[in-house]
Protein backbone atom coordinates (compact mmCIF):
# COMPACT_ATOMS: atom_id res chain seq x y z
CA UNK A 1 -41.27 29.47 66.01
CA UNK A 2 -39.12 29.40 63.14
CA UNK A 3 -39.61 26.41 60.38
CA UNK A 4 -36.46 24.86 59.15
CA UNK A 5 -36.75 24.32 55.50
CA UNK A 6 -34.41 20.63 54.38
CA UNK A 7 -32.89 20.41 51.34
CA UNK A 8 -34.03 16.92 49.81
CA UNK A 9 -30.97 14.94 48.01
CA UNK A 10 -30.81 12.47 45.62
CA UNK A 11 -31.53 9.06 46.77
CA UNK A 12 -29.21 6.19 46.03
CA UNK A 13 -31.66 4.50 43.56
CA UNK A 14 -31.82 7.61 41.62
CA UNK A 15 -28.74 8.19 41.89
CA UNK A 16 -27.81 4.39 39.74
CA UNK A 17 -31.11 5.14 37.47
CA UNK A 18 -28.82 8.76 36.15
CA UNK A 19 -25.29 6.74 35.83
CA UNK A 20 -27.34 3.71 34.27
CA UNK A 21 -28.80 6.38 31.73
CA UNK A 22 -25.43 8.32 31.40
CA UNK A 23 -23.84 4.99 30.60
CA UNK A 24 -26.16 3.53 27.96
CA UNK A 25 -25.90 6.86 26.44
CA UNK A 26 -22.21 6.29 26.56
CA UNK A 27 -22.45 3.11 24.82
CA UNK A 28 -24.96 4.41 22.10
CA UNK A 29 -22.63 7.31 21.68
CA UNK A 30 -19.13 5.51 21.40
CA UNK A 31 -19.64 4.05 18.09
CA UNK A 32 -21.00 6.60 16.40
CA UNK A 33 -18.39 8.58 17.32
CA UNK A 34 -15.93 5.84 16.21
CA UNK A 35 -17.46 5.14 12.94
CA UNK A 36 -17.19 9.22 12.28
CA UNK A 37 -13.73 8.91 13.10
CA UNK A 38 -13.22 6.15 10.67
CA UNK A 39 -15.25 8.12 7.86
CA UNK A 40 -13.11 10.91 8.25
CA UNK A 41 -9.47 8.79 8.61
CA UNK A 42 -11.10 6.36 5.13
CA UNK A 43 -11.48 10.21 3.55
CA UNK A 44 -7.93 11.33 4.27
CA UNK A 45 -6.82 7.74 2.90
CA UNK A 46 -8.53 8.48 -0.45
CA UNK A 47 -7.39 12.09 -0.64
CA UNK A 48 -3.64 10.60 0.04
CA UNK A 49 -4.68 8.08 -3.05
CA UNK A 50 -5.79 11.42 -5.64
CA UNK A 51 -2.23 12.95 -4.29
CA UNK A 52 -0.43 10.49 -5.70
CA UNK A 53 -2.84 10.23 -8.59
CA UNK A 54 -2.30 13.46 -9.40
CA UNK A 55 1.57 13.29 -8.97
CA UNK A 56 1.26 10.34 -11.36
CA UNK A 57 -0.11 12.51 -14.15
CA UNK A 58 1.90 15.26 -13.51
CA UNK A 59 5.36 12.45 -13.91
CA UNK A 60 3.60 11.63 -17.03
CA UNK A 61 3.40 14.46 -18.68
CA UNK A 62 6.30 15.83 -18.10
CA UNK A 63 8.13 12.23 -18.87
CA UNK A 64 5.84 11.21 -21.41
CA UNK A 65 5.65 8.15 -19.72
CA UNK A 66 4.60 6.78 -15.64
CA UNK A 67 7.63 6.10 -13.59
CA UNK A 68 8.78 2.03 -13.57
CA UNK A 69 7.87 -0.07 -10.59
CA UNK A 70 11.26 -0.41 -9.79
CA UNK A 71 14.82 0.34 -11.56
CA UNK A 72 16.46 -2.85 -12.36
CA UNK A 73 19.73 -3.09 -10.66
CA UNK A 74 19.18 0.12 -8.69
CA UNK A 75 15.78 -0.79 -7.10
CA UNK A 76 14.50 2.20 -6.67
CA UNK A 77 10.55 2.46 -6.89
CA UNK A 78 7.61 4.27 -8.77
CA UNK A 79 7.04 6.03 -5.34
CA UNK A 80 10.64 7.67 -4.83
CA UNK A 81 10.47 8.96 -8.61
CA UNK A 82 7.74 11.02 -7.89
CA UNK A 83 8.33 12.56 -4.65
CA UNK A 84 9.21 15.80 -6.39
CA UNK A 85 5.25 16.18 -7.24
CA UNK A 86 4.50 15.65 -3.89
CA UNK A 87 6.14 18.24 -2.43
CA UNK A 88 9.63 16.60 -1.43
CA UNK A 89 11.86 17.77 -3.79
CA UNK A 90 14.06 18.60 -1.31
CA UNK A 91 13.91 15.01 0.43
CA UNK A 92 14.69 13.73 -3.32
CA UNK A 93 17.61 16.01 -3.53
CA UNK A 94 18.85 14.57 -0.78
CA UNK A 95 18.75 11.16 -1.97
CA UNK A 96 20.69 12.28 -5.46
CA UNK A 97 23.29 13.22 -3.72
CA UNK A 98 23.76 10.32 -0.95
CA UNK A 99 26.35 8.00 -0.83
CA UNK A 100 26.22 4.45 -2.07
CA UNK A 101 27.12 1.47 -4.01
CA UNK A 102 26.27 0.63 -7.50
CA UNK A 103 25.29 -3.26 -8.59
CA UNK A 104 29.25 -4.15 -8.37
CA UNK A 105 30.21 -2.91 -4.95
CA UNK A 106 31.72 0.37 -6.63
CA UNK A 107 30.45 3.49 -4.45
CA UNK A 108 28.01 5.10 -6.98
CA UNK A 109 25.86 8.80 -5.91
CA UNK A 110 22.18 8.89 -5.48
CA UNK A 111 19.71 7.25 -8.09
CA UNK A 112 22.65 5.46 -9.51
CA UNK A 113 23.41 3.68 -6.26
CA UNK A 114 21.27 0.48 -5.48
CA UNK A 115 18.81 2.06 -2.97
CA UNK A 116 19.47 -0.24 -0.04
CA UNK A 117 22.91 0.14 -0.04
CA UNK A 118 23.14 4.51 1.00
CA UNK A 119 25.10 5.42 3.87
CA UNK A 120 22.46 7.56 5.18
CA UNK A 121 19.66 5.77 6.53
CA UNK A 122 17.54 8.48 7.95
CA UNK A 123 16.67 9.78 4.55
CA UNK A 124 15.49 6.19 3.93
CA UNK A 125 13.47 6.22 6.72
CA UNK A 126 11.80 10.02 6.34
CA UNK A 127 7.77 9.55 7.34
CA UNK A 128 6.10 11.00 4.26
CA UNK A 129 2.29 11.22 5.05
CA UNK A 130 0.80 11.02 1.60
CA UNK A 131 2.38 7.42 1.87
CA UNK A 132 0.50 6.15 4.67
CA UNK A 133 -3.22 5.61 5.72
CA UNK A 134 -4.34 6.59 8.50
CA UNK A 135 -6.18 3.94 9.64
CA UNK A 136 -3.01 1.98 10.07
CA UNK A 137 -1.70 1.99 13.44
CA UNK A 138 1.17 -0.01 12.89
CA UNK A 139 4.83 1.02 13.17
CA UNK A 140 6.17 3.79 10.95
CA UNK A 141 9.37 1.47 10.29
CA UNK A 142 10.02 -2.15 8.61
CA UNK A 143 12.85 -3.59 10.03
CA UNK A 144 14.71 -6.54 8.31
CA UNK A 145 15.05 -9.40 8.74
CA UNK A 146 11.61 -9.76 9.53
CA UNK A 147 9.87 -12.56 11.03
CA UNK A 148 8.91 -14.37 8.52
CA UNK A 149 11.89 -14.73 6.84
CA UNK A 150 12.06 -12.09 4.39
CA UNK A 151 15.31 -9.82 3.94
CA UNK A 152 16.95 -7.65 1.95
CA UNK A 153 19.20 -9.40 -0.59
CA UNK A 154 20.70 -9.37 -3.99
CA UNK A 155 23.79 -6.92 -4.86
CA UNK A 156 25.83 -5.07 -2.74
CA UNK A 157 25.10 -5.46 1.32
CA UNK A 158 22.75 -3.20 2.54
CA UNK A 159 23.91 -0.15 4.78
CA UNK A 160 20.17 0.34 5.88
CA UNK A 161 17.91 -2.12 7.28
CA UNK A 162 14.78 -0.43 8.25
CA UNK A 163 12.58 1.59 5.67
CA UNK A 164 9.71 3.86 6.25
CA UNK A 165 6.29 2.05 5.55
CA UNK A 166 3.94 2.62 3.10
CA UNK A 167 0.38 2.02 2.27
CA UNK A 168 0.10 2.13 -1.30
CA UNK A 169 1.75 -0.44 -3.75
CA UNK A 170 1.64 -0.28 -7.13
CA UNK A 171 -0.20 -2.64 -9.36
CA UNK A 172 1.77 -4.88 -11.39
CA UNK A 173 -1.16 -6.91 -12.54
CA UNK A 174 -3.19 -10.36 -12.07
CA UNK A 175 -1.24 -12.77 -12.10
CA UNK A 176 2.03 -13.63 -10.59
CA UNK A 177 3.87 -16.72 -9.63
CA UNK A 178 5.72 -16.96 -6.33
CA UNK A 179 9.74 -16.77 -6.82
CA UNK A 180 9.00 -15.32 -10.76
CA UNK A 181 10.17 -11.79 -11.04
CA UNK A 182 6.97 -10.19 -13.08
CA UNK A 183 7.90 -8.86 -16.07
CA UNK A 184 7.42 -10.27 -20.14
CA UNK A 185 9.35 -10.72 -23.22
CA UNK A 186 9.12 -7.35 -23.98
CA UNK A 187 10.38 -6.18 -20.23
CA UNK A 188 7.14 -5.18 -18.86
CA UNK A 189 4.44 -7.25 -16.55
CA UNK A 190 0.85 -7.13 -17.69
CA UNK A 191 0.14 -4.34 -14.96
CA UNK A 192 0.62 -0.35 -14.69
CA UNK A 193 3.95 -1.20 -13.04
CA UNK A 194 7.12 -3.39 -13.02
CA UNK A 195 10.68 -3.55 -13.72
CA UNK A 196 11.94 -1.43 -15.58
CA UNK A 197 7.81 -0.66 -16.94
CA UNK A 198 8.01 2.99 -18.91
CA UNK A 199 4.49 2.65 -19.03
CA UNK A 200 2.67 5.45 -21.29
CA UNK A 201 -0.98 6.06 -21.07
CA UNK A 202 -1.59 4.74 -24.64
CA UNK A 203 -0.67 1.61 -23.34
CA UNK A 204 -3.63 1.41 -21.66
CA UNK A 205 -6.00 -0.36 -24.08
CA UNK A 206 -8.19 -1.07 -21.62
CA UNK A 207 -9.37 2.23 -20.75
CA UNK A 208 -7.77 4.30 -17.78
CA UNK A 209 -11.02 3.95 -16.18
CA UNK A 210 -10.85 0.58 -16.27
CA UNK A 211 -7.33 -0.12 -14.88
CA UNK A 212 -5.69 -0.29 -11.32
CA UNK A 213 -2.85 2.06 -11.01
CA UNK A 214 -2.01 1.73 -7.05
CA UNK A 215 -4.04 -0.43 -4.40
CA UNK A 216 -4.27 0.08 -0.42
CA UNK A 217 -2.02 -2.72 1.43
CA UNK A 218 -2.13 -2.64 4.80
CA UNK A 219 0.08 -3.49 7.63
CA UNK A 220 0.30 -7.66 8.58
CA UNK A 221 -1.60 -8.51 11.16
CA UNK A 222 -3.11 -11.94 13.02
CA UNK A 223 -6.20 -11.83 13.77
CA UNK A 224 -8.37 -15.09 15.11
CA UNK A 225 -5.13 -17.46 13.69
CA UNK A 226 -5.72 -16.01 10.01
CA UNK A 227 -2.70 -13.65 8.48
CA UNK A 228 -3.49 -10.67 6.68
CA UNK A 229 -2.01 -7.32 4.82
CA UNK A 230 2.10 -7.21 4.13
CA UNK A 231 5.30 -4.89 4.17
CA UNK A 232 4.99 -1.98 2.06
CA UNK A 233 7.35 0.95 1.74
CA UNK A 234 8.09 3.79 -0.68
CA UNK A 235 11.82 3.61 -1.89
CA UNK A 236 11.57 0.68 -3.49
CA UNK A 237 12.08 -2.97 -4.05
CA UNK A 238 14.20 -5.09 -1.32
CA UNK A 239 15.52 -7.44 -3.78
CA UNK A 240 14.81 -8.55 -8.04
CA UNK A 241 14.95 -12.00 -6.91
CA UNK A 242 11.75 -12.88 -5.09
CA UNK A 243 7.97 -12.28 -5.08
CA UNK A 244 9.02 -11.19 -1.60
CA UNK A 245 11.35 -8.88 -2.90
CA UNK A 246 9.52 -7.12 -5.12
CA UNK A 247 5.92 -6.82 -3.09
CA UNK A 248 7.73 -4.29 -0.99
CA UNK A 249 6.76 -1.79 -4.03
CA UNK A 250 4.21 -3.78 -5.80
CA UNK A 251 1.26 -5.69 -5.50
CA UNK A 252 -0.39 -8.70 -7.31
CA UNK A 253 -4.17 -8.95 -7.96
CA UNK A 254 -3.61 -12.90 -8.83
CA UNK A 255 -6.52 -15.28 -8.68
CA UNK A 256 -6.71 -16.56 -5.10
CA UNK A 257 -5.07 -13.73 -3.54
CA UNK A 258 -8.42 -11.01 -3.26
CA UNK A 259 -8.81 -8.05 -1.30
CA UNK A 260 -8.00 -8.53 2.56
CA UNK A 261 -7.24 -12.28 1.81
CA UNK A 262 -6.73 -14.54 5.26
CA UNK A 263 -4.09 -17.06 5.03
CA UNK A 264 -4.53 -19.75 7.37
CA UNK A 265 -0.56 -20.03 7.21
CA UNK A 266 1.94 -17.22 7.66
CA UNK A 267 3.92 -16.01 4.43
CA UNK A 268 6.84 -17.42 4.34
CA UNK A 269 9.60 -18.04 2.07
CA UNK A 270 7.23 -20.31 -0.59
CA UNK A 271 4.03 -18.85 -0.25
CA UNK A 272 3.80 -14.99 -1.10
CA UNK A 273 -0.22 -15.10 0.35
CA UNK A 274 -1.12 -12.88 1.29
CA UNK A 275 1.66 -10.47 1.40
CA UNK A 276 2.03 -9.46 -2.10
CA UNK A 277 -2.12 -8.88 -2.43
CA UNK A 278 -4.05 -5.38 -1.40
CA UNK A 279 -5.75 -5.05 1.50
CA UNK A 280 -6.67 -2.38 3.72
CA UNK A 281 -8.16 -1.80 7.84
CA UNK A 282 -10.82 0.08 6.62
CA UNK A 283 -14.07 -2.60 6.48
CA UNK A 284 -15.34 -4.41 3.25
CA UNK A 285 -12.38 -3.82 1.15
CA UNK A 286 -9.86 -0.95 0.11
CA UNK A 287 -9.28 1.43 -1.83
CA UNK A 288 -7.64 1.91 -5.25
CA UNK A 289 -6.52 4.73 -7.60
CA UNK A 290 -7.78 4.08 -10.98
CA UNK A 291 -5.74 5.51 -14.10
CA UNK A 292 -7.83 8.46 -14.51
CA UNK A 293 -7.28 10.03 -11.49
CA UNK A 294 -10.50 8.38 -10.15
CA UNK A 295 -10.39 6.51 -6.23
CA UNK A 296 -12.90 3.52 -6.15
CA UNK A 297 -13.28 1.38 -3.01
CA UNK A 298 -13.35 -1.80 -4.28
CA UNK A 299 -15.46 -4.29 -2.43
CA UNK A 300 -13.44 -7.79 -0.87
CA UNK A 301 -16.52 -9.73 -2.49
CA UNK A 302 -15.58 -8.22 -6.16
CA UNK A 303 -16.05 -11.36 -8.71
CA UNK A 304 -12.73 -12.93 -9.52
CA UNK A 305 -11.49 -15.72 -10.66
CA UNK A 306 -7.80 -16.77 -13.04
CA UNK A 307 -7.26 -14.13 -15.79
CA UNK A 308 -9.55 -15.31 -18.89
CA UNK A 309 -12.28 -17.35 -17.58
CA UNK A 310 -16.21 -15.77 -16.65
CA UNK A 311 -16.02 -13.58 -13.45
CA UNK A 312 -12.62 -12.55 -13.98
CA UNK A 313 -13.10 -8.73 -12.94
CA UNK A 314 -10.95 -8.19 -10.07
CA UNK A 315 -8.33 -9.76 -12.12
CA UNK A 316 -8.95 -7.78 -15.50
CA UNK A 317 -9.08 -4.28 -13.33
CA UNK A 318 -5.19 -5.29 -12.69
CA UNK A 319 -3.85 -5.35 -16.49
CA UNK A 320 -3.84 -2.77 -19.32
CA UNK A 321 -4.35 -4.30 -22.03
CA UNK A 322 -6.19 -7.88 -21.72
CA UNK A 323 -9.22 -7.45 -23.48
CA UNK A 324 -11.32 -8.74 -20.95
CA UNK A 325 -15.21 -7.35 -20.07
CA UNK A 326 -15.50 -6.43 -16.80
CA UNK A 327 -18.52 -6.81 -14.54
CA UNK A 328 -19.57 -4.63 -12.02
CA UNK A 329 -16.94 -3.51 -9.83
């Protein structure tokens, strides 16, 4: 007689026991995976910052001086004046020979056009990667008028209304006061950038390793009824007439307005909070390009407090030439 050999199968409790185990793993698995993701998007973020670090220097020293934070009049930004040492010169011949308007309504060519105001939009709106963290998941576009208000204004009516974003604003120092256009009796604000700035490494006083050139901002966002991050974007400043204006280039390190501050209230037209401030998606802080060359990821818990009184080091990190000992930072 022949003996019939069974195959034995897997039983139905076993079977949950492997999928429980397969899941847990899963779970165990997921956020390591996530957090390496993170590590290696927070690495290309600070490799974008020593790019335009090193595009910085290389303006300098063939200008003898670090590009303004914005052209009065024209509005073009510290960002657009270097994009031939990023590797877009051919993006920034483009723009020299657009179409525009010039602070009277007279059509004007390229850099001597006010930068809103160019005929072609797309070039206006060119993605440039060094620009923009990649942690950031928001839309590659700002679009005005946006929600809150803000819009494109002073001079000559805009031809283009949306503007690719950036992640990086310049640093125009620590403190600014909403609906005051930053700048001092001799032109300049007290940071690395602003109008019409010029600013030459023997400015800083400070010590390049001590100073802010360019800070993370990140996208806004709501999160749990608290408003964070702002509008960035490369080409420049929206308008010379507001805080508003102006933070679309720029960035204040004021007393008040820290790393990743949450506004219980959404910017608006009066308050600039926290809009105008650095901030990043990346957790515990962002990151900033010192003058040296140097990226530091500055800690949201870094000591502050208003410019000149104990603690001020968040504050002091912002300006070139206050004086002011720093803690640890």
């Amino acid at each position: 007689m022949k003996r019939v050999h069974t195959v034995r199968g897997f039983t139905l409790i076993e079977l949950l026991v492997v999928i429980a185990i397969i899941a847990v793993l899963v779970a165990l698995l997921l956020p390591a995976v996530q957090q390496a993701r993170e590590a290696a998007r927070r690495a290309s973020c600070k490799s974008n910052l020593k790019q335009i670090g090193l595009a910085l220097h290389n303006y300098h020293e063939q200008s003898n001086t670090l590009p303004p934070g914005w052209i009065g009049g024209n509005r073009w930004g510290w960002a657009a004046q270097i994009l031939p040492q990023i590797d877009q010169m051919p993006l920034y011949n483009f723009l020299g020979k657009t179409i525009g308007q010039n602070t009277s309504g007279a059509a004007a060519q390229g850099w001597n056009a006010v930068m809103p105001t160019l005929v072609m939009p797309s070039a206006l709106q060119t993605k440039i990667p060094v620009f923009q963290c990649p942690s950031d998941s928001a839309q590659p576009l700002i679009t005005f008028p946006l929600t809150n208000g803000y819009t494109i204004s002073g001079g000559p009516t805009p031809n283009t209304t949306s503007f690719s974003r950036s992640n990086y604003a310049g640093v125009v120092g620590s403190a600014v006061n909403p609906g005051v256009i930053p700048t001092t009796s001799n032109g300049y604000g007290p940071g690395a950038f602003s109008q019409n700035s010029y600013r030459n490494f023997r400015d800083f006083t400070d010590g390049l390793s001590n100073t802010f050139l360019v800070g993370e901002r990140r996208s806004p966002a709501l999160q749990g009824g608290y408003y964070t991050g702002g509008d960035t974007f490369w080409s420049g400043a929206g308008d010379e007439v507001s805080i508003e204006g102006v933070a679309l280039c720029v960035g204040d390190c004021s007393y008040g307005n820290g790393i990743d501050f949450h506004a219980p209230v959404a910017p608006n037209l009066t308050s600039r909070v926290p809009y105008s401030g650095f901030s990043s998606t990346h957790t515990g802080g962002a990151q900033f390009l010192m003058g040296d060359g140097a990226v530091r990821f500055i800690n949201d818990s870094i000591s502050q407090a208003a410019i000149g009184f104990p603690g001020c080091t968040y504050q002091a990190l912002a300006n070139v030439n206050d004086g002011m000992t720093l803690g640890d930072f």
